[in-house]
C-alpha atoms as a PDB file:
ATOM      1  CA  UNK A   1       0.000   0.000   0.000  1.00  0.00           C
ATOM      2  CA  UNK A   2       1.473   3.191  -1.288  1.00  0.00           C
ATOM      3  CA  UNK A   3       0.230   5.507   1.720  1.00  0.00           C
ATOM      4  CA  UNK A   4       2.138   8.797  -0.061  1.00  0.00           C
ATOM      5  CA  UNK A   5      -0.584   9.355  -2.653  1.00  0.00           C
ATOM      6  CA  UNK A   6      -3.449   7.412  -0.684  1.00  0.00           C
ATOM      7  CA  UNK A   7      -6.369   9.362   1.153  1.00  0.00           C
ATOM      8  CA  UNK A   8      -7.426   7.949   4.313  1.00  0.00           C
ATOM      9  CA  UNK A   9      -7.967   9.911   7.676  1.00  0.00           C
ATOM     10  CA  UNK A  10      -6.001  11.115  10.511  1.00  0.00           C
ATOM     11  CA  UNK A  11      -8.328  11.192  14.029  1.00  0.00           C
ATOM     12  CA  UNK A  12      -6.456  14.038  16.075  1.00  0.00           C
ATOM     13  CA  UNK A  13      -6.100  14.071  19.665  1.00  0.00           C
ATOM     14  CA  UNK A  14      -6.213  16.441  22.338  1.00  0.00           C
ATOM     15  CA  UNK A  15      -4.904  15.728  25.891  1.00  0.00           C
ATOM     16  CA  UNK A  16      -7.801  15.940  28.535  1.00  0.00           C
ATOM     17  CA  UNK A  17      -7.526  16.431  32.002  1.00  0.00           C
ATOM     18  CA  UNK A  18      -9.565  14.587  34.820  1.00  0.00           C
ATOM     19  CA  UNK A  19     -10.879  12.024  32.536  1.00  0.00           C
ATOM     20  CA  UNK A  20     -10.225   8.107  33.134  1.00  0.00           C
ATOM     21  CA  UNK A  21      -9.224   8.251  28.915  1.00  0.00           C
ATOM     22  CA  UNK A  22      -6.698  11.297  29.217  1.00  0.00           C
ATOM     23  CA  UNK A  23      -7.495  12.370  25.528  1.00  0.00           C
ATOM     24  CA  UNK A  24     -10.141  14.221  23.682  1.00  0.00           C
ATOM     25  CA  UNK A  25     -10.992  14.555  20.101  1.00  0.00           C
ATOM     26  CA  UNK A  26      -9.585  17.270  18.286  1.00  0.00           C
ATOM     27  CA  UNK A  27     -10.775  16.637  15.163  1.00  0.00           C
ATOM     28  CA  UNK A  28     -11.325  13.999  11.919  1.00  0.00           C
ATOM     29  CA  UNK A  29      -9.094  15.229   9.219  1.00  0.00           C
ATOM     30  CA  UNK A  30      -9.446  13.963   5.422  1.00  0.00           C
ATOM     31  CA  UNK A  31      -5.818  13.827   4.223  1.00  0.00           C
ATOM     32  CA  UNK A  32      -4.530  13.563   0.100  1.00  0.00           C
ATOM     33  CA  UNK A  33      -1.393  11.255   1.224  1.00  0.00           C
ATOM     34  CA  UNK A  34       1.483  11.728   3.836  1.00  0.00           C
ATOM     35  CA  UNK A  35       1.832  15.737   4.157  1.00  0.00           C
ATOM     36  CA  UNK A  36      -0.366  16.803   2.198  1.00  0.00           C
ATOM     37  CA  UNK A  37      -3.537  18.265   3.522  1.00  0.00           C
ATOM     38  CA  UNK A  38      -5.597  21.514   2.652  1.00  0.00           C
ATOM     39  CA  UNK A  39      -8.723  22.540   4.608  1.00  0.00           C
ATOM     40  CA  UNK A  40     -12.156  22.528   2.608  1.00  0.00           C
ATOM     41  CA  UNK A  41     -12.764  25.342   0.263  1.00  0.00           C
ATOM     42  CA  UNK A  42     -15.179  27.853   1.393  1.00  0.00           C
ATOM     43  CA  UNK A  43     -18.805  27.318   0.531  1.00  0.00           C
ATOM     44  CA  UNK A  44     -18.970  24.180   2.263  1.00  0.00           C
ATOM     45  CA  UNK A  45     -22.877  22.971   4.205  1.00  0.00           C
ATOM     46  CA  UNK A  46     -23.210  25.016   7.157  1.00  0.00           C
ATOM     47  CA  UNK A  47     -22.796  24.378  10.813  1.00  0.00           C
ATOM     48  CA  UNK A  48     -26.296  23.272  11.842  1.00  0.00           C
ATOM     49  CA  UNK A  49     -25.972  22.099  15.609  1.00  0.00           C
ATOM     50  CA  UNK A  50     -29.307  20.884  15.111  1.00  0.00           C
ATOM     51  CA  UNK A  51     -28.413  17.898  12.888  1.00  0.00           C
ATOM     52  CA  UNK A  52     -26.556  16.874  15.719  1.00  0.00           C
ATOM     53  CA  UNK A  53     -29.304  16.304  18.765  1.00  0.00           C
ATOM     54  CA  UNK A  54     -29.274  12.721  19.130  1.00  0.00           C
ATOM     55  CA  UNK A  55     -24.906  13.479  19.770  1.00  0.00           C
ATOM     56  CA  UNK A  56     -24.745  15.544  21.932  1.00  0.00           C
ATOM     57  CA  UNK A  57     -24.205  14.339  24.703  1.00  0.00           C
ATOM     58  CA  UNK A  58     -21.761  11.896  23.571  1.00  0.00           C
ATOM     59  CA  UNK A  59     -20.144  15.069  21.942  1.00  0.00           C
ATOM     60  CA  UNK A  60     -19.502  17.243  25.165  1.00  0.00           C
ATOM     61  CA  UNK A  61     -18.354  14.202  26.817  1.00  0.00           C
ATOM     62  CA  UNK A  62     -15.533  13.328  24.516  1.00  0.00           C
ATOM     63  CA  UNK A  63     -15.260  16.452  21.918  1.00  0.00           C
ATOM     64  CA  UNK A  64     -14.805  19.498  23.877  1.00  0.00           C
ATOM     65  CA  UNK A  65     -13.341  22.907  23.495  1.00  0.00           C
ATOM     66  CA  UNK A  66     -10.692  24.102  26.314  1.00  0.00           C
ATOM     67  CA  UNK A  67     -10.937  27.541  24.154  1.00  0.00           C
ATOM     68  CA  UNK A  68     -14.556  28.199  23.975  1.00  0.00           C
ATOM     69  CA  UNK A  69     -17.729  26.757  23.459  1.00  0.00           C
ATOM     70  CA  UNK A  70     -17.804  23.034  21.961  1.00  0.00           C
ATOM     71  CA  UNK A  71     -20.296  24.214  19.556  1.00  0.00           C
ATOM     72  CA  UNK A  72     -18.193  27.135  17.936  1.00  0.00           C
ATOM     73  CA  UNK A  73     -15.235  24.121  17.864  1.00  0.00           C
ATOM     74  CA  UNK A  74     -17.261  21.867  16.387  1.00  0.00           C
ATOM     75  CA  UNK A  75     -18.263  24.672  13.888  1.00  0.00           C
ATOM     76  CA  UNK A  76     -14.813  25.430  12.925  1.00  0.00           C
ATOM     77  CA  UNK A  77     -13.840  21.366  12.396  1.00  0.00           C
ATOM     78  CA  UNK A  78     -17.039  20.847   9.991  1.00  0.00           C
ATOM     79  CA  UNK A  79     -16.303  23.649   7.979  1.00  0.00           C
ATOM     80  CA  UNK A  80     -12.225  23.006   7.544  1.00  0.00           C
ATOM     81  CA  UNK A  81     -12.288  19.399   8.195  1.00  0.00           C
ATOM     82  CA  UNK A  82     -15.872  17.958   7.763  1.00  0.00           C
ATOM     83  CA  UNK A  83     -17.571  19.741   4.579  1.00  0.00           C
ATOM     84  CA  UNK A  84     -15.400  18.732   1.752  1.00  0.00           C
ATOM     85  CA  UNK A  85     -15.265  14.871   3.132  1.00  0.00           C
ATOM     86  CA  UNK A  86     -18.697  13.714   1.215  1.00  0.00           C
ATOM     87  CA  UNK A  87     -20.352  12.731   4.173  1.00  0.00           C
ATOM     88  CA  UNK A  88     -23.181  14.728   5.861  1.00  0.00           C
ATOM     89  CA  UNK A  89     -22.664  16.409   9.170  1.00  0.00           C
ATOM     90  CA  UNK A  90     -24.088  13.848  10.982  1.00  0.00           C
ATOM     91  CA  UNK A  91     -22.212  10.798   9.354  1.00  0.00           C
ATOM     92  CA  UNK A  92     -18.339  13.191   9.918  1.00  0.00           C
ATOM     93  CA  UNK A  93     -19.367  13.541  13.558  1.00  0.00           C
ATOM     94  CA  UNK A  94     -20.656   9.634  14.380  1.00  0.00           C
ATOM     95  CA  UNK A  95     -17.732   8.972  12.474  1.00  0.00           C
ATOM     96  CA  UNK A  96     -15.615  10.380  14.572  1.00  0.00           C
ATOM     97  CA  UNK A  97     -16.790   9.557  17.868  1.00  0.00           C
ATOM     98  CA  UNK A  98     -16.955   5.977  16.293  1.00  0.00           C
ATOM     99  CA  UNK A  99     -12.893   6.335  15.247  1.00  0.00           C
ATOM    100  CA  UNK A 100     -12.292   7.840  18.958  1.00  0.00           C
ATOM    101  CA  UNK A 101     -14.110   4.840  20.551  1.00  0.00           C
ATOM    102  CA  UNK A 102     -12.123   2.301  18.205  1.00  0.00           C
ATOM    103  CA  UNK A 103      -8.592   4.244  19.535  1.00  0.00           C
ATOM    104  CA  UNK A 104     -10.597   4.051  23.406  1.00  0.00           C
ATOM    105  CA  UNK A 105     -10.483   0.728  23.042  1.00  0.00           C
ATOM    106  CA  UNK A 106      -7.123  -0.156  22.610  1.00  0.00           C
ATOM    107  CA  UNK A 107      -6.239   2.185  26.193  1.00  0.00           C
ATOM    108  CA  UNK A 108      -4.148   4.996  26.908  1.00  0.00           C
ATOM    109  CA  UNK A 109      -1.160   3.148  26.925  1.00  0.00           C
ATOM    110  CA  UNK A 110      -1.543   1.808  23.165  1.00  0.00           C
ATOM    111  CA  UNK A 111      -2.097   5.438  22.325  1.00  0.00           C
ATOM    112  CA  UNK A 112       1.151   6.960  24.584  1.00  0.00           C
ATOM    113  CA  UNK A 113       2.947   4.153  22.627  1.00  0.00           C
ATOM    114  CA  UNK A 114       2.100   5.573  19.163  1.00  0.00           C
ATOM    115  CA  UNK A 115       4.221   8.767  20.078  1.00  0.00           C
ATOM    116  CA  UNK A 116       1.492  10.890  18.103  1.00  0.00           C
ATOM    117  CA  UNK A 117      -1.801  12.887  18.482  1.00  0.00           C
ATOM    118  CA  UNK A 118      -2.660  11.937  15.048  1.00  0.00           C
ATOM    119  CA  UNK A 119      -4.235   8.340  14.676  1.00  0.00           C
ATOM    120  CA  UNK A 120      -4.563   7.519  10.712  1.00  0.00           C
ATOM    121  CA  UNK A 121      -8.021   5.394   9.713  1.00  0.00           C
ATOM    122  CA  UNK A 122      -8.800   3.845   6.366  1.00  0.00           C
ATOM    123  CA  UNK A 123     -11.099   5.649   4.366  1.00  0.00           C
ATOM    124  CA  UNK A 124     -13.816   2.559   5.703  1.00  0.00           C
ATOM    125  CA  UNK A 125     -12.418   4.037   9.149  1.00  0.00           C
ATOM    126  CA  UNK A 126     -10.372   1.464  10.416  1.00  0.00           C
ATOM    127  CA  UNK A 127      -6.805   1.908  12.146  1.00  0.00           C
ATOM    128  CA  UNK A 128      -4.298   1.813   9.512  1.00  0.00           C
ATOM    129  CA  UNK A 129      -1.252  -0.651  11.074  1.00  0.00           C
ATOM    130  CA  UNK A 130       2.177   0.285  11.097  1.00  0.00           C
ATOM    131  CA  UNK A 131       1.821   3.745   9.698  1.00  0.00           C
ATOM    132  CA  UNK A 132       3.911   5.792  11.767  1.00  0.00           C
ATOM    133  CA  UNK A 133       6.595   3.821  11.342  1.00  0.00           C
ATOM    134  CA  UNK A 134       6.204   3.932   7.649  1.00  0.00           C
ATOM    135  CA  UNK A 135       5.710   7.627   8.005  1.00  0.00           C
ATOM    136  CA  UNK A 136       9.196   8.115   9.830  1.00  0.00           C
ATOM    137  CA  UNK A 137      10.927   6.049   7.224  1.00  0.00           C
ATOM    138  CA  UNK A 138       9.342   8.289   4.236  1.00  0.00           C
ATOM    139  CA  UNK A 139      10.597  11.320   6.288  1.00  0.00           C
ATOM    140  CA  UNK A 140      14.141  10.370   6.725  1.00  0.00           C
ATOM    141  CA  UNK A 141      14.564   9.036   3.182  1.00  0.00           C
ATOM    142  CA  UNK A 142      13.423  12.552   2.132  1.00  0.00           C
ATOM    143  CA  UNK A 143      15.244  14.028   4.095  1.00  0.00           C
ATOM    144  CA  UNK A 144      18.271  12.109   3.479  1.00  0.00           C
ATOM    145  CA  UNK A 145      17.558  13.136  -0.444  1.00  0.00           C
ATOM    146  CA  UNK A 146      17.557  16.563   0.305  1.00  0.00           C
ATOM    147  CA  UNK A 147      20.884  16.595   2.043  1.00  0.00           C
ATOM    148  CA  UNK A 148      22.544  14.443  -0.838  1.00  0.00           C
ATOM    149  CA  UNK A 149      25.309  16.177  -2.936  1.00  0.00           C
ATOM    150  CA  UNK A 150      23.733  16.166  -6.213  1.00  0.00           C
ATOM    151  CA  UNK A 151      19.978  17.726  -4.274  1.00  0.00           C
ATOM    152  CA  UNK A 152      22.506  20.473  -2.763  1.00  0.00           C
ATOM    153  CA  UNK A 153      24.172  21.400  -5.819  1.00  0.00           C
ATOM    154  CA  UNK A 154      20.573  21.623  -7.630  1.00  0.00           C
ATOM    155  CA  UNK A 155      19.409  23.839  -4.757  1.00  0.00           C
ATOM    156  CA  UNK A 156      22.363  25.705  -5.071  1.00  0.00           C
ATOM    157  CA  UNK A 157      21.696  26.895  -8.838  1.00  0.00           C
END
């Protein structure tokens, strides 16, 4: 699996305080391959809160805001994040408290072991294996590439 040019999802973290599960969502991010991202392009659907009554609870109690409200963060996820992903707002949001309880889980220590906020699903939303360490390799071999003579001398023209 070539996972430079493959979409799939990363399911960002936050660290929570007084919880039993010491993280929080952050948000669910639709990425083009490894490092590279953009955010949706305006004219996205709308916020509507109200498509998400039957989530709310289960939305303050595991996607919260230490900045603000939770509904003016969720706001700002849908309409960078969420929008452009072709699911509705209620499908990005179950989907993401579905990813979060999938990470839940496998426990804290499973997550502390990953060394990352950033936990990268499948585009059918399961935990892609292995893909940190595939991610460090890609980002030494580039950067080894970069620091060879022949990159140098091209940079240097």
């Amino acid at each position: 699996m070539i996972f430079v040019e493959m979409k799939f999802y990363y399911l960002a973290l936050l660290p929570a305080t007084n919880k039993e599960f010491p993280y929080s969502i952050h948000g669910l991010w639709l990425e083009k391959g490894v490092d590279n991202w953009d955010y949706c392009p305006n004219g996205g659907h709308e916020f509507d809160i109200k498509r998400l009554s039957a989530l709310l609870p289960e939305l303050h109690a595991n996607w919260h805001s230490s900045r603000g409200t939770d509904e003016h963060f969720w706001k700002i996820e849908w309409e960078r994040h969420g929008s452009c992903t072709g699911l509705t707002e209620l499908e990005y949001f179950q989907k993401a408290l579905d990813c979060f309880s999938t990470v839940k889980a496998n426990g804290k220590e499973w997550v502390k072991q990953r060394r990352s906020d950033k936990i990268p699903f499948d585009l059918n939303f399961q935990i892609i294996p292995n893909f940190n360490q595939f991610v460090d390799l890609k980002r030494k071999r580039n950067m080894a590439n970069l620091n060879s003579p022949q990159k140098k001398r091209k940079l240097d023209t």
